[in-house]
Every structure is written in C-alpha cells, then in structure tokens.
Protein backbone atom coordinates (compact mmCIF):
# COMPACT_ATOMS: atom_id res chain seq x y z
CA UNK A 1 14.63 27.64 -0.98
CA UNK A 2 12.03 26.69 1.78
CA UNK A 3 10.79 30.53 2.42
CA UNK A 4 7.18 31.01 2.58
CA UNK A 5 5.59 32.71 -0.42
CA UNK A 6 5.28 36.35 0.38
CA UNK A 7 8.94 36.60 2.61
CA UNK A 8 11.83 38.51 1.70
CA UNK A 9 13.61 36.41 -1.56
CA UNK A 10 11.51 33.73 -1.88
CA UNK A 11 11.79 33.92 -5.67
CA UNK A 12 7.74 33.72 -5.70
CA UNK A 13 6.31 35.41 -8.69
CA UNK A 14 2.63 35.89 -8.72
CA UNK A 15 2.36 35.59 -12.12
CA UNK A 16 4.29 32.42 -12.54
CA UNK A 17 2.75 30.60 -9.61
CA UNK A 18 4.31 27.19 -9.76
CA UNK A 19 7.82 27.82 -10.77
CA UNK A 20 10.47 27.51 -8.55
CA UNK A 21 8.49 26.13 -5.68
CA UNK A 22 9.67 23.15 -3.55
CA UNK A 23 10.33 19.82 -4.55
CA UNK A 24 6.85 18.41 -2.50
CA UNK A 25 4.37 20.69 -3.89
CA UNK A 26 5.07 18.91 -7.28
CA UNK A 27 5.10 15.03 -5.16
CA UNK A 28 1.66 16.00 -3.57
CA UNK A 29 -0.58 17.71 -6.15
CA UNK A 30 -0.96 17.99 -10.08
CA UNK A 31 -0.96 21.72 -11.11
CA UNK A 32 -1.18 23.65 -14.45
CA UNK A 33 2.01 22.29 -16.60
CA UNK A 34 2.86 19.33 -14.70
CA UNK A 35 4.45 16.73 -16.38
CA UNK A 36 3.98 13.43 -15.58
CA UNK A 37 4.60 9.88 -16.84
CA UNK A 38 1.18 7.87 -18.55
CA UNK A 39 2.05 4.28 -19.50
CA UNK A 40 5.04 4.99 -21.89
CA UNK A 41 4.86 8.67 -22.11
CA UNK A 42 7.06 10.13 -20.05
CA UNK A 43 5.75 13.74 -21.16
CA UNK A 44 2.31 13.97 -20.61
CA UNK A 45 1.82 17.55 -19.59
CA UNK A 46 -1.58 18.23 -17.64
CA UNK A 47 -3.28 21.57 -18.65
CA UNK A 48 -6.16 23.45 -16.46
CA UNK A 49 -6.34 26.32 -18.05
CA UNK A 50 -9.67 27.90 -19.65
CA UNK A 51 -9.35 29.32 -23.21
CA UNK A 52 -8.21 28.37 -26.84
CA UNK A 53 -6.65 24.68 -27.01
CA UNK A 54 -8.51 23.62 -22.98
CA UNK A 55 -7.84 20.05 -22.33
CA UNK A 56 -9.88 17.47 -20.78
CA UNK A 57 -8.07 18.15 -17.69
CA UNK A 58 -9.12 22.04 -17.63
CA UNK A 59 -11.30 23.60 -14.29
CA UNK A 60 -15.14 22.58 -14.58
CA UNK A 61 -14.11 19.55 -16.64
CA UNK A 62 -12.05 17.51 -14.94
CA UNK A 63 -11.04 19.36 -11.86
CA UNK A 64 -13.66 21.92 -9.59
CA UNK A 65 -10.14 23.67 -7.76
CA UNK A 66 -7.69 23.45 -10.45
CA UNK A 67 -6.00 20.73 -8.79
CA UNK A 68 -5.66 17.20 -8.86
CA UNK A 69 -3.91 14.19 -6.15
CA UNK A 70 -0.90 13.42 -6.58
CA UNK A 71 0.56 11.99 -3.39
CA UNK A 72 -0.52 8.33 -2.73
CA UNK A 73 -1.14 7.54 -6.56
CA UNK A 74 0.88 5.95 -8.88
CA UNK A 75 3.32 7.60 -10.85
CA UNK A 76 1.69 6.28 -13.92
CA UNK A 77 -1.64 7.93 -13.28
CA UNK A 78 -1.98 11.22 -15.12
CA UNK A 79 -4.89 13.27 -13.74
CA UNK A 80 -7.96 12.56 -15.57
CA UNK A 81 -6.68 9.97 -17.63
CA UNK A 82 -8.12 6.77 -16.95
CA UNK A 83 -4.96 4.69 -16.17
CA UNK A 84 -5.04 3.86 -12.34
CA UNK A 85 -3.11 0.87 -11.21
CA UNK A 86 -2.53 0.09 -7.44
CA UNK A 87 0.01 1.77 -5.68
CA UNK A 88 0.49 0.82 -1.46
CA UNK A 89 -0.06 3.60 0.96
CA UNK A 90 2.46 4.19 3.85
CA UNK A 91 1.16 4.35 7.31
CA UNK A 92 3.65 5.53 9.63
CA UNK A 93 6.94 7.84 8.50
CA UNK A 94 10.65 8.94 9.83
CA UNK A 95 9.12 12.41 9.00
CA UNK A 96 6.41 11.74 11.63
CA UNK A 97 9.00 10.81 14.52
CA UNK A 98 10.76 13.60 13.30
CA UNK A 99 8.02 16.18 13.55
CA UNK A 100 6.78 14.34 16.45
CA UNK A 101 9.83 15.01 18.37
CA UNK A 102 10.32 18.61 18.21
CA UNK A 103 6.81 19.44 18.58
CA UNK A 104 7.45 17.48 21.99
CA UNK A 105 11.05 18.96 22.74
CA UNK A 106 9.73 22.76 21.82
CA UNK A 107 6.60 22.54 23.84
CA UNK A 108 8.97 21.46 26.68
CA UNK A 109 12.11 23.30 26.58
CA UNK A 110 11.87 25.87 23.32
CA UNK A 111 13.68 25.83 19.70
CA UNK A 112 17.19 24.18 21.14
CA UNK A 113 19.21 22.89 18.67
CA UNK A 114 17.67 19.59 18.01
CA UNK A 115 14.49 20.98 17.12
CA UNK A 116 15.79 22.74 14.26
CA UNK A 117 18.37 19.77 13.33
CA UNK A 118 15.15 18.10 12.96
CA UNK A 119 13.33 20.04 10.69
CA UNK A 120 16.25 20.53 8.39
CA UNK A 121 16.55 16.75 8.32
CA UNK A 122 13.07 16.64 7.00
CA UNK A 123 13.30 19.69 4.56
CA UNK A 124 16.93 18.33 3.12
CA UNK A 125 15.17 15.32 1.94
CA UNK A 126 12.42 16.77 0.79
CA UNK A 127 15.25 18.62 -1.65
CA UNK A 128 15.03 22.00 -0.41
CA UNK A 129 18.03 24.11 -0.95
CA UNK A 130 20.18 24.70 2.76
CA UNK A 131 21.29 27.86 1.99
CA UNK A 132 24.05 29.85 3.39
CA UNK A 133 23.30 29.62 6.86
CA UNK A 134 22.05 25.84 6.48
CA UNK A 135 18.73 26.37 7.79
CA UNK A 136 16.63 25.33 4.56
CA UNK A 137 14.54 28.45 4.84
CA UNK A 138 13.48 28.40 8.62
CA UNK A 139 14.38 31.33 9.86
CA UNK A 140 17.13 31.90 12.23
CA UNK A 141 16.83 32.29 16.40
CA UNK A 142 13.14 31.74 16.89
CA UNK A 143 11.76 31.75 20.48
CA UNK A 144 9.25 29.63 21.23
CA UNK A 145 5.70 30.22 19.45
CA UNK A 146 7.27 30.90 16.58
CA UNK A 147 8.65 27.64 16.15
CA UNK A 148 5.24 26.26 17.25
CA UNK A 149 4.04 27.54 13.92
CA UNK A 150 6.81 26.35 11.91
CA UNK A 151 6.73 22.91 12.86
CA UNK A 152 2.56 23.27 12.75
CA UNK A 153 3.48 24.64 8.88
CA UNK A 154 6.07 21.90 8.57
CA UNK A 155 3.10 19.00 9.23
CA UNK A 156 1.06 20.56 6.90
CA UNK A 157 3.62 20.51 4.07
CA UNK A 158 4.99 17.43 4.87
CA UNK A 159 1.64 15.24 5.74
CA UNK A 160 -0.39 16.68 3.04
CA UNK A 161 -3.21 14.28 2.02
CA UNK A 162 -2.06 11.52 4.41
CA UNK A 163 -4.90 12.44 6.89
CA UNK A 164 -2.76 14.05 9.57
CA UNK A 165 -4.48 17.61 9.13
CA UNK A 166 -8.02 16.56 10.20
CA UNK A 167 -6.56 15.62 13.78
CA UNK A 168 -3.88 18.31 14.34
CA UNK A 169 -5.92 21.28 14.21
CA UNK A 170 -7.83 20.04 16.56
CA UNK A 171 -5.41 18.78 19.04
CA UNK A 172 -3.98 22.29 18.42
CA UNK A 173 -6.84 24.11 18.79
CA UNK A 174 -6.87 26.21 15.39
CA UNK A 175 -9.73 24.63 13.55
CA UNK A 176 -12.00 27.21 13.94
CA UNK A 177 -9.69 29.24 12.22
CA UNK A 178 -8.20 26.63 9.68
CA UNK A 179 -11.54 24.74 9.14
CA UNK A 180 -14.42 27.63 9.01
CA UNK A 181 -13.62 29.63 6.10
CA UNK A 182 -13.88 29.56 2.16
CA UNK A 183 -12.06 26.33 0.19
CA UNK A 184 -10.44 28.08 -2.91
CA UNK A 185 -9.29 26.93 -6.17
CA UNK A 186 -7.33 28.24 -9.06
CA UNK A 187 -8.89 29.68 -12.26
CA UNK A 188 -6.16 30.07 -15.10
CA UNK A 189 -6.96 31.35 -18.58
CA UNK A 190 -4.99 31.62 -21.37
CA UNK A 191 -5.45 34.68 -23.62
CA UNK A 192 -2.93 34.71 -26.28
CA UNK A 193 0.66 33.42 -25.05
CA UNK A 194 -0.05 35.02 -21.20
CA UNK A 195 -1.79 32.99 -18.47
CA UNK A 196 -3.80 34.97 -16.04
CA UNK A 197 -4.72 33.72 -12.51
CA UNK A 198 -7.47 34.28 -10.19
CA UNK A 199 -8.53 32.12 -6.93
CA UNK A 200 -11.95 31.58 -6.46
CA UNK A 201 -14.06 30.13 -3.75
CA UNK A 202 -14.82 26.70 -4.48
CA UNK A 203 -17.10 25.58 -1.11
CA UNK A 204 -17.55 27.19 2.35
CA UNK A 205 -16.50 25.02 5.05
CA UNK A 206 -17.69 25.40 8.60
CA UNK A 207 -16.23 24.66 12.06
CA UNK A 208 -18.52 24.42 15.13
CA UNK A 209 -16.66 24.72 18.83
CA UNK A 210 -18.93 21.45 19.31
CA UNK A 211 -16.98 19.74 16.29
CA UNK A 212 -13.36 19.49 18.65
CA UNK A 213 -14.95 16.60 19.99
CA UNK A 214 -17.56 13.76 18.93
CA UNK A 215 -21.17 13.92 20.43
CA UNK A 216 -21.85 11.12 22.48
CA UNK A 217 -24.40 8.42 21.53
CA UNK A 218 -28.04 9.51 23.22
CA UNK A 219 -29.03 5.74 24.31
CA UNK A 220 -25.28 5.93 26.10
CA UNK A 221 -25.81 8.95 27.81
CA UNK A 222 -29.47 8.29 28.56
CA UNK A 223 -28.25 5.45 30.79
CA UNK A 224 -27.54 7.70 34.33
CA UNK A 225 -28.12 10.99 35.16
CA UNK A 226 -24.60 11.72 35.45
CA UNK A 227 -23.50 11.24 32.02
CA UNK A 228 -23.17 14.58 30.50
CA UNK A 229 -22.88 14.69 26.70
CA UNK A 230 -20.35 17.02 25.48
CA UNK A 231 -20.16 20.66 25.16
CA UNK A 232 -22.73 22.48 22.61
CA UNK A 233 -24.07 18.93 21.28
C-alpha cells in the first residue's frame, strides 16, 4: 500500500518480513522464498535460510547479506545458479524526469499539486495500491521538508542499484549519515516449520566530510601557489 514499514497499517509483520511488500522490492532484489524463472522452470524458489534442508543459495554460501541482485539481470537468472545470459541496461528513465521534476518544483515553490501527481505517477506503475484518498501511501498535506524526504525516499526505492544513490547523498548532503554506519544483512533460520530473523552487521562503511568531493591531483595543484586542493584532503 506504499506506507513505510513501521507507520500506522502498513500490514508489515516482523515476523513475515517479505509478504505483502511492494511490487519493486521483489523487481530489485532476490529474498528468502522468491520465486523466479531458471531456463524452463518457472518455479525455482530461492532459499537463504540456515538450518535442516539449507540450499546452495543459503547466507555464508552463496550470499554474505541474505540478498541477492535482481534488478538489471535477466529474468532467467536465478541467484546462484549459474545461468546468466545478457540482458541490456537502461540509462536514462520517465521515473528520473519524474523525480527530477518535483525535487526541482518542491525546492522552489513546496508540495503543490504537481509534485505529488508526480510521485503517484511513479508509485501507480510501480503497482502500488492508490488507496482511498489516491495518494499511493504518501501521506496527505505535507509542507515542505517533508516532501524533501519523500521524494529523497522515493529515489532510493525507485533507482535502487542503478547507481543514482552514490551521487544523491552527496548532492544532498546526508552521506555522512547514510554512508558512515554498519551495512546489515539478514540471518534466517529455520527451526522446525517457524523461520526466525535477525539482522546482522555485515561491513562498516565510513564517510569522511573530505569524501563530498574528489581530492585534486598533487602534480595539478603543485603547478601555482594559488591552487588550493580541497577541504580535509
């Protein structure tokens, strides 16, 4: 229903963690139970669990998160399975005109109308349900900043894996808070018929200030005094 995980009837059950989510969490990774097609098999279920019956495909074997790509391979490539035929990648999407847009028209003049009609036009493809009020989850009347983070959440859904991430946080200025902490993965077991779930921390990651921008070569600024290299470098 495009609600975030822990808001008021999202349907998220902590205990279930991949049912009922939307439509492009199962187009961008491969999760515990996902089904997907592998040369004529159109059920080839991939399992990550640890415990009686662990696949190839389980964490520590053929995943260190719990997680595999799904976005930009083909459809006929089934996690850990060897099978990997070619499959083009798109450069440049509606979604990102879109997005581009109302990032531009609510830094400007705030959430209007348009902003939110073009959201919505990105979540209804994406198969989200409208609901009754026909926002698709976003929530209703939102000044200014809080769109900001809506359409910065909306990117991140949307662009997953396509290597918009890397640049936004640092045009936005949140990578020291989105880029410096803990990567985590998912550990499932399976003791008797019940799955139990527990993230774990899979690799630190850490964000200098110094890393918003590149350093500049030495033998470049070594060439007149008044070349400065940039901050903290």
């Amino acid at each position: 229903n495009g609600k975030a995980l822990h808001e008021d009837n999202s349907g998220y059950d902590d205990q279930n963690q991949y049912a009922k989510r939307g439509p492009r969490l199962a187009n961008t990774i491969v999760y515990e139970g996902s089904r997907l097609k592998s040369g004529s098999t159109d059920d080839h279920y991939i399992y990550t669990y640890l415990g009686t019956g662990a696949t190839q495909d389980a964490l520590y074997d053929g995943t260190p998160t719990g997680y595999y790509f799904r976005k930009a391979c083909h459809r006929e490539a089934a996690a850990k399975y060897f099978i990997m035929p070619p499959q083009p990648i798109q450069i440049f999407r509606y979604a990102e005109v879109l997005l581009n847009y109302a990032e531009a028209r609510n830094e400007y003049s705030g959430p209007s109308d348009e902003v939110y009609k073009a959201l919505t036009a990105i979540r209804e493809v994406a198969g989200i349900e409208p609901g009754d009020d026909e926002l698709y989850g976003l929530k209703k009347d939102m000044n200014q900043d809080e769109m900001r983070v809506a359409i910065q959440n909306e990117r991140r859904v949307e662009f997953a894996i396509e290597g918009h991430r890397f640049f936004d946080v640092r045009r936005w200025k949140i990578a020291d808070k989105t880029d410096n902490k803990m990567m985590n993965g998912m550990e499932i077991r399976l003791n008797g018929d019940k799955k139990t779930y527990k993230e774990f921390g899979v690799r630190p990651h850490v964000f200098r200030e110094a890393m918003y921008l590149f350093p500049i070569p030495d033998k470049e600024v070594s060439k007149s005094p008044d070349l400065i290299q940039n901050p903290y470098y």
